[in-house]
N, C-alpha and C. Protein backbone atom coordinates (compact mmCIF):
# COMPACT_ATOMS: atom_id res chain seq x y z
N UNK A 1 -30.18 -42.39 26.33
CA UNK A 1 -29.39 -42.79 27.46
C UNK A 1 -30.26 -42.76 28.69
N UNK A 2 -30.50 -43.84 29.21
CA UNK A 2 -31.05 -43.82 30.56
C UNK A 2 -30.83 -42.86 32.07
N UNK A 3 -31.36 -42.82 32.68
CA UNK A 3 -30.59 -41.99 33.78
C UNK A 3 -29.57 -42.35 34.54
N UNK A 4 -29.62 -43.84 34.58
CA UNK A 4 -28.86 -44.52 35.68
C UNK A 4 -27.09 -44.37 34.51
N UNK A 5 -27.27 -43.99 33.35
CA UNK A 5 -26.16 -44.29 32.61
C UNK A 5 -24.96 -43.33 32.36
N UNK A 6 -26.11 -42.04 32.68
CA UNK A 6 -26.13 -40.60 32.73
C UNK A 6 -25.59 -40.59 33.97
N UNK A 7 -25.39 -40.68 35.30
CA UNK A 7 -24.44 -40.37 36.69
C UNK A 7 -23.50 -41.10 36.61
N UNK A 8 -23.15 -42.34 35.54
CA UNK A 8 -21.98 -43.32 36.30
C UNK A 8 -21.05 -42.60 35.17
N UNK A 9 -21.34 -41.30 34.30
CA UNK A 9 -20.46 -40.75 33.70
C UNK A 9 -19.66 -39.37 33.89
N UNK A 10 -18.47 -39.25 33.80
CA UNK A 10 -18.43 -37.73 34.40
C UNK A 10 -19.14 -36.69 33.06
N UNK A 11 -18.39 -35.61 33.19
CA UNK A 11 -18.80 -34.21 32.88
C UNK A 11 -19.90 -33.36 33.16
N UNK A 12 -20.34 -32.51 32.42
CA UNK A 12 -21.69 -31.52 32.37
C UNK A 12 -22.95 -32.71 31.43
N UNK A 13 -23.97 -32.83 32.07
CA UNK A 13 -25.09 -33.40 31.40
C UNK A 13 -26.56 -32.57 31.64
N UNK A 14 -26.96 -31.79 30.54
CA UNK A 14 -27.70 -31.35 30.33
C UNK A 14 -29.12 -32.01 29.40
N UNK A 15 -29.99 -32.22 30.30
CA UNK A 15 -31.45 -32.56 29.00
C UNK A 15 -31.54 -31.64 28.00
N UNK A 16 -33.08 -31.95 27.61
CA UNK A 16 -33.37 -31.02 26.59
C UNK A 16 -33.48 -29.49 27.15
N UNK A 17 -32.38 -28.99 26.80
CA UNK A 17 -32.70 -27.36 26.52
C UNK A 17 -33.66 -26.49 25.47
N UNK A 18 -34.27 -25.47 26.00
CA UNK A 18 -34.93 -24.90 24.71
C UNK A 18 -33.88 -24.02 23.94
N UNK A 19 -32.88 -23.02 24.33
CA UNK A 19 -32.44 -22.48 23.99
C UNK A 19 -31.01 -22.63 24.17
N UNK A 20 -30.63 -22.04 25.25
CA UNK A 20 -29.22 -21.44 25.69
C UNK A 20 -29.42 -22.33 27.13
N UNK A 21 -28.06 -22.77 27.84
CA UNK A 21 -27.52 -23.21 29.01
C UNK A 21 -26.80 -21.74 29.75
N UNK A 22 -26.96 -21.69 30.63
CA UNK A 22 -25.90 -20.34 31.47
C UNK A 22 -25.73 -21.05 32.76
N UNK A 23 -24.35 -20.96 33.10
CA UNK A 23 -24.07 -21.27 34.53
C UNK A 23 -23.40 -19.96 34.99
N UNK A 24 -23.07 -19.53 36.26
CA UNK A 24 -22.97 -19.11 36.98
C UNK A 24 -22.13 -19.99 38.36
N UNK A 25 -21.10 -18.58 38.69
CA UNK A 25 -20.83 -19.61 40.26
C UNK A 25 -19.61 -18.67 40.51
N UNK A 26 -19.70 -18.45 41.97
CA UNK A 26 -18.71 -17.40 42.62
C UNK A 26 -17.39 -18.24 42.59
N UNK A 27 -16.79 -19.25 42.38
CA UNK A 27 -16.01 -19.76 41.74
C UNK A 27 -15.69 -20.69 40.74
N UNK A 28 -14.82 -21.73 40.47
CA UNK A 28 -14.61 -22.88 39.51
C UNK A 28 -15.96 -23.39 39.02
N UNK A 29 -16.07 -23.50 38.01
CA UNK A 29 -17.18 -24.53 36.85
C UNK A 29 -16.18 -26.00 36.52
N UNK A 30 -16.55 -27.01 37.06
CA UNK A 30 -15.55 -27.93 36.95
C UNK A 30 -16.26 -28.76 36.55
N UNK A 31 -16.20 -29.88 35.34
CA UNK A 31 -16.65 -30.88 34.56
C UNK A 31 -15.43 -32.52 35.16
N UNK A 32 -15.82 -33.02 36.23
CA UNK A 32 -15.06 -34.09 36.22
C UNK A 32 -14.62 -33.49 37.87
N UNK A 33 -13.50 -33.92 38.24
CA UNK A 33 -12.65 -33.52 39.76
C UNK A 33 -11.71 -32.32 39.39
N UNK A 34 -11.65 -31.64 40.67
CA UNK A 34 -10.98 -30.47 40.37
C UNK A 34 -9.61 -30.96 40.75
N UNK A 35 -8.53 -30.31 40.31
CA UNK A 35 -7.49 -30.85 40.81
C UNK A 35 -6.33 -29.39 41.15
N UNK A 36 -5.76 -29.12 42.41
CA UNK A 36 -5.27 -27.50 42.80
C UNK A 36 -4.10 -28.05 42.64
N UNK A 37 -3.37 -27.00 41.64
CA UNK A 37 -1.79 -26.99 42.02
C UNK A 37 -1.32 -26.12 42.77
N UNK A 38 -0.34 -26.38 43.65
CA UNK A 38 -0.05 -25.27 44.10
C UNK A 38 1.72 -25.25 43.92
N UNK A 39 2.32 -23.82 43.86
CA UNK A 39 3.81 -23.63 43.53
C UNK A 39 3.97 -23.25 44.59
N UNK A 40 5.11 -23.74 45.25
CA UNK A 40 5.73 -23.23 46.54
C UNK A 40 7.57 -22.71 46.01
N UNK A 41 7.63 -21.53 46.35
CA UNK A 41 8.63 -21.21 45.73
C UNK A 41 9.78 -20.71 47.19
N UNK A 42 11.18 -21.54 46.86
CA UNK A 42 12.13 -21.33 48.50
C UNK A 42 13.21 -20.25 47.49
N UNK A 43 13.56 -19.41 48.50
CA UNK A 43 14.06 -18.47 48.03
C UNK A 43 15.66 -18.97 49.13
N UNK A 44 17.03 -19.08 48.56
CA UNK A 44 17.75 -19.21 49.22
C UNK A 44 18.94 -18.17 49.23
N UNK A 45 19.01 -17.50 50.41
CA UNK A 45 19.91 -16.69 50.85
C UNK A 45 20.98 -16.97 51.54
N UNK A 46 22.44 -16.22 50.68
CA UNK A 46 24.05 -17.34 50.88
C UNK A 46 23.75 -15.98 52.42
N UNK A 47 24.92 -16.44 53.15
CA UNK A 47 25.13 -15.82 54.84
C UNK A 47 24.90 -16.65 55.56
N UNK A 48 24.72 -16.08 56.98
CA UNK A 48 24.30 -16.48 58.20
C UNK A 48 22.70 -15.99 58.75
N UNK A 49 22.19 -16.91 58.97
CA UNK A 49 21.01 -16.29 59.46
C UNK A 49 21.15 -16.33 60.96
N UNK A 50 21.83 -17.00 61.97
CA UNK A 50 22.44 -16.57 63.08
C UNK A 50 23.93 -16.64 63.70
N UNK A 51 23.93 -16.17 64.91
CA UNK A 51 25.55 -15.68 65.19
C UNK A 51 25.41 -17.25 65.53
N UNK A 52 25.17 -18.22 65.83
CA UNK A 52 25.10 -19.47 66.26
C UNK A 52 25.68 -20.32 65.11
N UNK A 53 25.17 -20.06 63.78
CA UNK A 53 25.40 -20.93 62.65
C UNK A 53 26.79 -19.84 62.12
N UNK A 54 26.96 -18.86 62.40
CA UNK A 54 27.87 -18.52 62.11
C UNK A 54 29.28 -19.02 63.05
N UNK A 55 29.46 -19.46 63.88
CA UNK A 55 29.97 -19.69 64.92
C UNK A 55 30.33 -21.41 64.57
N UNK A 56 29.06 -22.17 63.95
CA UNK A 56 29.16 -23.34 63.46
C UNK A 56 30.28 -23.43 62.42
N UNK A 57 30.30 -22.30 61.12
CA UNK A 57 30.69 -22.34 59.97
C UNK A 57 32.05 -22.09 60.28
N UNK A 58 32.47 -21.49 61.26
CA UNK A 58 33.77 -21.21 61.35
C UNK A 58 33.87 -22.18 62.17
N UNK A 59 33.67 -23.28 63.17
CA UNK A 59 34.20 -24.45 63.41
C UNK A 59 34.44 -25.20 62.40
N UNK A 60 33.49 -25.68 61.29
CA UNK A 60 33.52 -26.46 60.07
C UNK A 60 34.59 -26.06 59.28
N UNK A 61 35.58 -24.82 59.28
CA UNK A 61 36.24 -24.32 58.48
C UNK A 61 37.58 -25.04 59.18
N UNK A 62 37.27 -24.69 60.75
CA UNK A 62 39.08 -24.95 61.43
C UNK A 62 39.10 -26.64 61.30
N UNK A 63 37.50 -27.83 61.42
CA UNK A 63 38.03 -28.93 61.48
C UNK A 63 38.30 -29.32 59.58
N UNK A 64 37.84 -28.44 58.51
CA UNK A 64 38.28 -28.91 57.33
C UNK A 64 40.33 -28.61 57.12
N UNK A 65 40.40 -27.80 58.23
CA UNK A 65 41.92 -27.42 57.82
C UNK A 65 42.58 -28.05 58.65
N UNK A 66 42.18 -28.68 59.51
CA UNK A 66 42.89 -29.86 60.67
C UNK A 66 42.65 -31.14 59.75
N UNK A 67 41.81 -31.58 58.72
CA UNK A 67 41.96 -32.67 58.16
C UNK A 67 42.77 -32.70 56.85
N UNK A 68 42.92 -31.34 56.36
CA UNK A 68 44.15 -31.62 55.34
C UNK A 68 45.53 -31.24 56.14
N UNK A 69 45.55 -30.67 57.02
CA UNK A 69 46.75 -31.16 58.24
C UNK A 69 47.15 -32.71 58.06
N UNK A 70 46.17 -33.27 58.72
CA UNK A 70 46.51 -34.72 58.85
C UNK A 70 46.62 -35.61 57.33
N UNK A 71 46.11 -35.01 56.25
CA UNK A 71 45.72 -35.94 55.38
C UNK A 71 47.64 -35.87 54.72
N UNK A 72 48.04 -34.64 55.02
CA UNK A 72 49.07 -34.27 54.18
C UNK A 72 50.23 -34.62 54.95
N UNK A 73 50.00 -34.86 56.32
CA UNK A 73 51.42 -35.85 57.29
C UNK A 73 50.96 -36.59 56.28
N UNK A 74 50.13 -37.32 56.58
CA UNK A 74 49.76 -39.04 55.75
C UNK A 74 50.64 -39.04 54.21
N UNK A 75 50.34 -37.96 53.98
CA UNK A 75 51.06 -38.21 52.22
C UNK A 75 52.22 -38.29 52.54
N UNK A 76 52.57 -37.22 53.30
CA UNK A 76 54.15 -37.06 53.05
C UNK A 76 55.55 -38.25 53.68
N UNK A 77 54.57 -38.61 54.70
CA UNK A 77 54.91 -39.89 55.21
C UNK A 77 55.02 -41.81 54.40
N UNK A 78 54.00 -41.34 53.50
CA UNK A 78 53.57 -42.36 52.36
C UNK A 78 55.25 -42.85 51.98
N UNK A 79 55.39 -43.38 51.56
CA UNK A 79 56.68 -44.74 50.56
C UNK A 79 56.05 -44.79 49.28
N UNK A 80 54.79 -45.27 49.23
CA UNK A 80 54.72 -45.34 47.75
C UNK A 80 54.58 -44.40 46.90
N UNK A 81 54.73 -43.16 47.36
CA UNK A 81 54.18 -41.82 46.54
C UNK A 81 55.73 -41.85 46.05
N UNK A 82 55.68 -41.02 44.84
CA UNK A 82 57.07 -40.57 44.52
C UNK A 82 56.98 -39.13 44.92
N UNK A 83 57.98 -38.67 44.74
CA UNK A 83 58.53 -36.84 45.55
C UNK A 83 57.85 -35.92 44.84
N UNK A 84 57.73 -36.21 43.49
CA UNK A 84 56.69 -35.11 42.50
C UNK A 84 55.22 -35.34 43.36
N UNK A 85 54.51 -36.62 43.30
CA UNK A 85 53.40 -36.57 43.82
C UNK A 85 52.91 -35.60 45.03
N UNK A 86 54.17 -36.48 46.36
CA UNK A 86 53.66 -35.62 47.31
C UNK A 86 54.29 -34.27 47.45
N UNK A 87 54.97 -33.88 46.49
CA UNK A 87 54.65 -32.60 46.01
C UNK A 87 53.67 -31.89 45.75
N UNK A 88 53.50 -32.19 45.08
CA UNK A 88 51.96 -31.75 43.82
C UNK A 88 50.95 -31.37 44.89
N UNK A 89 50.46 -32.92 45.71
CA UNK A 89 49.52 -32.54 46.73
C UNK A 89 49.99 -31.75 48.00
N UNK A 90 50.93 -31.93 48.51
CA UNK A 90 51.33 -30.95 49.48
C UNK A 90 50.78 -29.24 49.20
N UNK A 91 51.56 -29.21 48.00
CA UNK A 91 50.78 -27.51 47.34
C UNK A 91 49.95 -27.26 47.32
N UNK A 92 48.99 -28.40 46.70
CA UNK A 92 47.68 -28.16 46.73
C UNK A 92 47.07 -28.03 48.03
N UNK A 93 47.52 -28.96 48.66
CA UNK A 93 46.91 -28.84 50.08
C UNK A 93 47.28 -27.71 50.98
N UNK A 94 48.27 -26.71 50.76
CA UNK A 94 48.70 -25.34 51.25
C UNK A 94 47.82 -24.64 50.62
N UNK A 95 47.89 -24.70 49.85
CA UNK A 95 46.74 -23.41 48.82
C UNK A 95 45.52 -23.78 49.63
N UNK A 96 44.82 -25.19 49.47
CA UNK A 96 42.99 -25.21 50.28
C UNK A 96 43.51 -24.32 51.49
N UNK A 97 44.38 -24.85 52.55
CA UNK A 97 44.70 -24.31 53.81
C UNK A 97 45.01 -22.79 54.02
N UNK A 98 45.25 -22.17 52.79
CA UNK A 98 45.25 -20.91 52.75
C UNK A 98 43.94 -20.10 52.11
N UNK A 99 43.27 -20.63 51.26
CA UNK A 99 42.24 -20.07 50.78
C UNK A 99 40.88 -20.30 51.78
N UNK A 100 40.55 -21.73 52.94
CA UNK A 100 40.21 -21.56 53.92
C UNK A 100 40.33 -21.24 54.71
N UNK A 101 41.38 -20.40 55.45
CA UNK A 101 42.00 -19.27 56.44
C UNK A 101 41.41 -17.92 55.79
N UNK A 102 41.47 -17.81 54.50
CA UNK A 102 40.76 -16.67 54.01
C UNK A 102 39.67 -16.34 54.34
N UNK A 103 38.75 -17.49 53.79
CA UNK A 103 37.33 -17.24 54.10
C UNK A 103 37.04 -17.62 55.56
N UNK A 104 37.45 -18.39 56.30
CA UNK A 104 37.06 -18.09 57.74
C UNK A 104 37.00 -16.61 58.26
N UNK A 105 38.35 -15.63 57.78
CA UNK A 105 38.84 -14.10 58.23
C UNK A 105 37.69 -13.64 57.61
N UNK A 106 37.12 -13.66 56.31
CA UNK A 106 36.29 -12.91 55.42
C UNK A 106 35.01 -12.79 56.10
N UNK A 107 34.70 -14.46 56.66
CA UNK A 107 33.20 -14.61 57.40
C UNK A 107 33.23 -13.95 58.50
N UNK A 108 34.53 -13.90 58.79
CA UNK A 108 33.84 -13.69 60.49
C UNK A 108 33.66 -12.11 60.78
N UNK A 109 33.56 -11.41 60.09
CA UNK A 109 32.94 -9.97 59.55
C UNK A 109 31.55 -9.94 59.04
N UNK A 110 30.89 -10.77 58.80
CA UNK A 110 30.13 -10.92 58.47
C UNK A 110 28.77 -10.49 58.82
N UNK A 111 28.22 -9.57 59.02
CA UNK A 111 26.74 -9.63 60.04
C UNK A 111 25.57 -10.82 59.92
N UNK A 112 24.96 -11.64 60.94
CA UNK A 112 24.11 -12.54 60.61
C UNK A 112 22.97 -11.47 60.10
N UNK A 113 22.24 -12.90 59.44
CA UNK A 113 20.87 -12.17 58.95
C UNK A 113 20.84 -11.32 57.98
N UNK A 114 22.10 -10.82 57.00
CA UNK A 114 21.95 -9.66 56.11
C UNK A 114 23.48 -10.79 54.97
N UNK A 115 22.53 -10.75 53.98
CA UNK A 115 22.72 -11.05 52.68
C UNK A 115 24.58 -10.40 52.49
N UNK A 116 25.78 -11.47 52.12
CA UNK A 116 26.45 -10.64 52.15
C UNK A 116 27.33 -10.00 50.71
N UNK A 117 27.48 -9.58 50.81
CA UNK A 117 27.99 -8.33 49.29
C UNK A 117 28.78 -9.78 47.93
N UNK A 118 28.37 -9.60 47.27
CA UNK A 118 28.16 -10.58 45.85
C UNK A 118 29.86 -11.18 45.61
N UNK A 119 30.60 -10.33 46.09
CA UNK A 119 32.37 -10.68 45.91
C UNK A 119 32.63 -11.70 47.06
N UNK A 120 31.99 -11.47 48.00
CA UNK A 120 32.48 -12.47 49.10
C UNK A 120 31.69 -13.70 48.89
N UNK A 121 30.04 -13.61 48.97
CA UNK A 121 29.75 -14.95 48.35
C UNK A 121 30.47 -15.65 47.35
N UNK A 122 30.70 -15.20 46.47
CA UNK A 122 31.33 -15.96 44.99
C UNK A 122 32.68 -16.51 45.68
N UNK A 123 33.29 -15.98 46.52
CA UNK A 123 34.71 -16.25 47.12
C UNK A 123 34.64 -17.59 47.93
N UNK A 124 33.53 -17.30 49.06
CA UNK A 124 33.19 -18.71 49.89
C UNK A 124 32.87 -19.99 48.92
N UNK A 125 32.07 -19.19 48.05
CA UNK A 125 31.10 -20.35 46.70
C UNK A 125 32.22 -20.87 46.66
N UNK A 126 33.28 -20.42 46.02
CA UNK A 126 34.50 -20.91 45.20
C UNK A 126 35.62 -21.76 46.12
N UNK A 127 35.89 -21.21 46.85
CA UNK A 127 37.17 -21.89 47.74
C UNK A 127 35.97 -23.02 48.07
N UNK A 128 34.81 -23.05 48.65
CA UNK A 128 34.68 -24.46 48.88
C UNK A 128 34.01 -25.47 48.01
N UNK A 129 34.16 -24.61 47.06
CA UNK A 129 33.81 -25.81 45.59
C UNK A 129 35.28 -26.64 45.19
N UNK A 130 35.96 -25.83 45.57
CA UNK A 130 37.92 -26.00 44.83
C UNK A 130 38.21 -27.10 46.54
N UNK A 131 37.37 -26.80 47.42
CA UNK A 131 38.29 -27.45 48.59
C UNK A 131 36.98 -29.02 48.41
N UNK A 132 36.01 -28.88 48.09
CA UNK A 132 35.62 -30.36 47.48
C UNK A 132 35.79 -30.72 46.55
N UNK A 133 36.76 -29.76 44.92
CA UNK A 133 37.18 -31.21 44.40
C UNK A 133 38.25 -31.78 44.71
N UNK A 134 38.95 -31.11 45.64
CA UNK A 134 40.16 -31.31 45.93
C UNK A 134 40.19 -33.26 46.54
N UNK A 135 39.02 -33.42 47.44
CA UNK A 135 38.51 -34.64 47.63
C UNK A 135 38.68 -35.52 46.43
N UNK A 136 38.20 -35.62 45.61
CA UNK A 136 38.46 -36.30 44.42
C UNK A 136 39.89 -36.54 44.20
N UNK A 137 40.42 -35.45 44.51
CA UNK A 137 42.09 -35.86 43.78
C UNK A 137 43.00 -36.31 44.58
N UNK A 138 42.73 -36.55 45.48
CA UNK A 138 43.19 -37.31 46.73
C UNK A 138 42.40 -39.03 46.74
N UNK A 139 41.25 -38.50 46.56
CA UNK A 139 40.76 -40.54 46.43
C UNK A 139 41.31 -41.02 45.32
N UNK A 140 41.87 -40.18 44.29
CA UNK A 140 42.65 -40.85 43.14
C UNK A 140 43.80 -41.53 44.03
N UNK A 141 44.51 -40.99 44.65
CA UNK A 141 45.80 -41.50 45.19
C UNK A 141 45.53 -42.91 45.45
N UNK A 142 44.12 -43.36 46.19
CA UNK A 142 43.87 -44.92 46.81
C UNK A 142 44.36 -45.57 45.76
N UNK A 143 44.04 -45.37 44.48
CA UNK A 143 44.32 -46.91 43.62
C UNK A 143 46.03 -46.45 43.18
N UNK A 144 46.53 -45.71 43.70
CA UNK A 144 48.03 -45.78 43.69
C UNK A 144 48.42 -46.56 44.52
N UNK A 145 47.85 -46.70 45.92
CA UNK A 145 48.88 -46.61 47.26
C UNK A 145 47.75 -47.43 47.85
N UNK A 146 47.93 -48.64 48.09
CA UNK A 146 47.29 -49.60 49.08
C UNK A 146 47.44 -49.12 50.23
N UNK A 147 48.69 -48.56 50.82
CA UNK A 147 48.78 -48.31 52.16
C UNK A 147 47.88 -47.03 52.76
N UNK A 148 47.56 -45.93 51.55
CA UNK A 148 46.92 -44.79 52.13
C UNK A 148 45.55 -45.14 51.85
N UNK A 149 44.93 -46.07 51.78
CA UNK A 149 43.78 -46.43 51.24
C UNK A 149 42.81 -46.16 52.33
N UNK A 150 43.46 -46.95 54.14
CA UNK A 150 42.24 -46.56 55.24
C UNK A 150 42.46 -45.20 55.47
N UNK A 151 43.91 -44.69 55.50
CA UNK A 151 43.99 -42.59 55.40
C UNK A 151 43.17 -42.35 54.98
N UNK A 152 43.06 -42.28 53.56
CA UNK A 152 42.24 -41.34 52.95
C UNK A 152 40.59 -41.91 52.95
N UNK A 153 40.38 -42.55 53.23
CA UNK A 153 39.02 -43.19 53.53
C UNK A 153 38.67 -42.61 54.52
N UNK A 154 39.51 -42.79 55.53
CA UNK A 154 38.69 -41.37 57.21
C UNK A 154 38.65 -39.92 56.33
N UNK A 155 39.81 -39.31 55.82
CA UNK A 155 39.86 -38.38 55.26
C UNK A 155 38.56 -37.96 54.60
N UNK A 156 38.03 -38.90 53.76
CA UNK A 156 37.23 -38.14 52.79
C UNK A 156 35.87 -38.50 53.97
N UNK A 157 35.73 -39.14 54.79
CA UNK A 157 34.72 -39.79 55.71
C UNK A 157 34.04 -38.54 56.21
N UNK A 158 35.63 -37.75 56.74
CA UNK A 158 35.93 -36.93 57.64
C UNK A 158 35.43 -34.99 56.55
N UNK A 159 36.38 -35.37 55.55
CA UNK A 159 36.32 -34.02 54.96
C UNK A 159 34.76 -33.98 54.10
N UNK A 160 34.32 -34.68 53.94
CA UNK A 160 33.26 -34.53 52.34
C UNK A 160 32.32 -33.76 53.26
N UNK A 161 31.98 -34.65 54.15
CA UNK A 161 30.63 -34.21 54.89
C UNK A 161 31.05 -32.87 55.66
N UNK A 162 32.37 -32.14 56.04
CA UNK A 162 32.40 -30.92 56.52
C UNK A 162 32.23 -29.99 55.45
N UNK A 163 32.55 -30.31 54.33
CA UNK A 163 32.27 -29.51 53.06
C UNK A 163 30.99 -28.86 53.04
N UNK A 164 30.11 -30.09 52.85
CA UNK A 164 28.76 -29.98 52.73
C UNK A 164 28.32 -29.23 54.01
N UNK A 165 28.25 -29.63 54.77
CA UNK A 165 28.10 -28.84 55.74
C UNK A 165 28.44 -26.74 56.39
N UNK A 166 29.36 -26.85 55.84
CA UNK A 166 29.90 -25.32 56.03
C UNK A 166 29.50 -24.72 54.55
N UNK A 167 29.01 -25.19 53.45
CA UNK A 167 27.90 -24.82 52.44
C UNK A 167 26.67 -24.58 52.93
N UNK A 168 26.41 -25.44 53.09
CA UNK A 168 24.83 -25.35 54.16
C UNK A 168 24.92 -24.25 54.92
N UNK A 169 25.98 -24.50 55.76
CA UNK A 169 25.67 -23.15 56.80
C UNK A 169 25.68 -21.73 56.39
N UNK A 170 26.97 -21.18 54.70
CA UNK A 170 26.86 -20.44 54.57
C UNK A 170 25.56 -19.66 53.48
N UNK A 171 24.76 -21.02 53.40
CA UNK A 171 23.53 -20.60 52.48
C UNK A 171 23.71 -20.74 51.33
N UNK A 172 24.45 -22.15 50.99
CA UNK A 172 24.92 -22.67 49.69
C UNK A 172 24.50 -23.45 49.49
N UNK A 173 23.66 -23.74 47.69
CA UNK A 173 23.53 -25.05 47.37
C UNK A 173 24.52 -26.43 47.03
């Protein structure tokens, strides 16, 4: 192999040795390009990390319970619903409105900055996992009811993204 044939190739190229090869090197022996991985690891903690975002989370809580306020005039006002329906959702929509009155009272005890005790996370986790699917079962209603179709369209416009949001704030994925 020529020399010129010998650089346009990668790895280790060694001539004639008599014996033994030894390398040495205060770091990496690399045959070809080195390539660094690096792991960056986010550690996420449910709470408040300030009285500011805490202050946020409990706004996000009073405008999610002012929109099933309004969403549930809208039902109950509806014609095309039958009386079981806006039944059904009315309840449901007392229960979110009560289980988010909960956790607003629960948070606002809360100290920022300190991780809070494993029963109350799981509680926030939960009521606002149950108060976003609740979204879903309400956009079912659209293909019932032509008329609640632009309602619930602000509604979910209005509610999805406060969901997400007062998750976020309380250090939820």
């Amino acid at each position: 192999m020529s020399t010129k044939e010998e650089k346009g190739r990668g790895g280790f190229h060694f001539g004639n040795v008599g014996r033994d090869a030894k390398m040495t090197a205060g770091g990496d022996i690399v045959a070809g390009d080195k390539h660094t991985v690096t792991t960056t690891t986010t550690t996420i903690q449910s709470g408040f990390q300030s009285e500011e975002q805490k202050q946020e989370f409990q706004e996000k809580l009073d405008a999610l319970r002012e929109a099933l306020r309004e969403i549930k005039g809208k039902l109950e006002a509806s014609a095309e619903l039958s009386a079981d329906e806006k039944d059904e959702l009315t309840t449901e929509i007392l229960q979110h409105l009560k289980a988010l009155k909960d956790v607003k009272e629960t948070a606002a005890g809360l100290p920022p900055g300190q991780k809070p005790p494993a029963d109350i996370g799981k509680m926030v986790d939960s009521n606002l996992e149950k108060a976003s699917g609740f979204l879903d079962k309400v956009q079912a209603v659209v293909k019932k009811s032509a008329e609640l179709g632009g309602s619930i369209g602000e509604f979910a416009l209005k509610y999805g993204p406060l969901v997400l949001s007062a998750r976020h704030l309380f250090g939820l994925p």
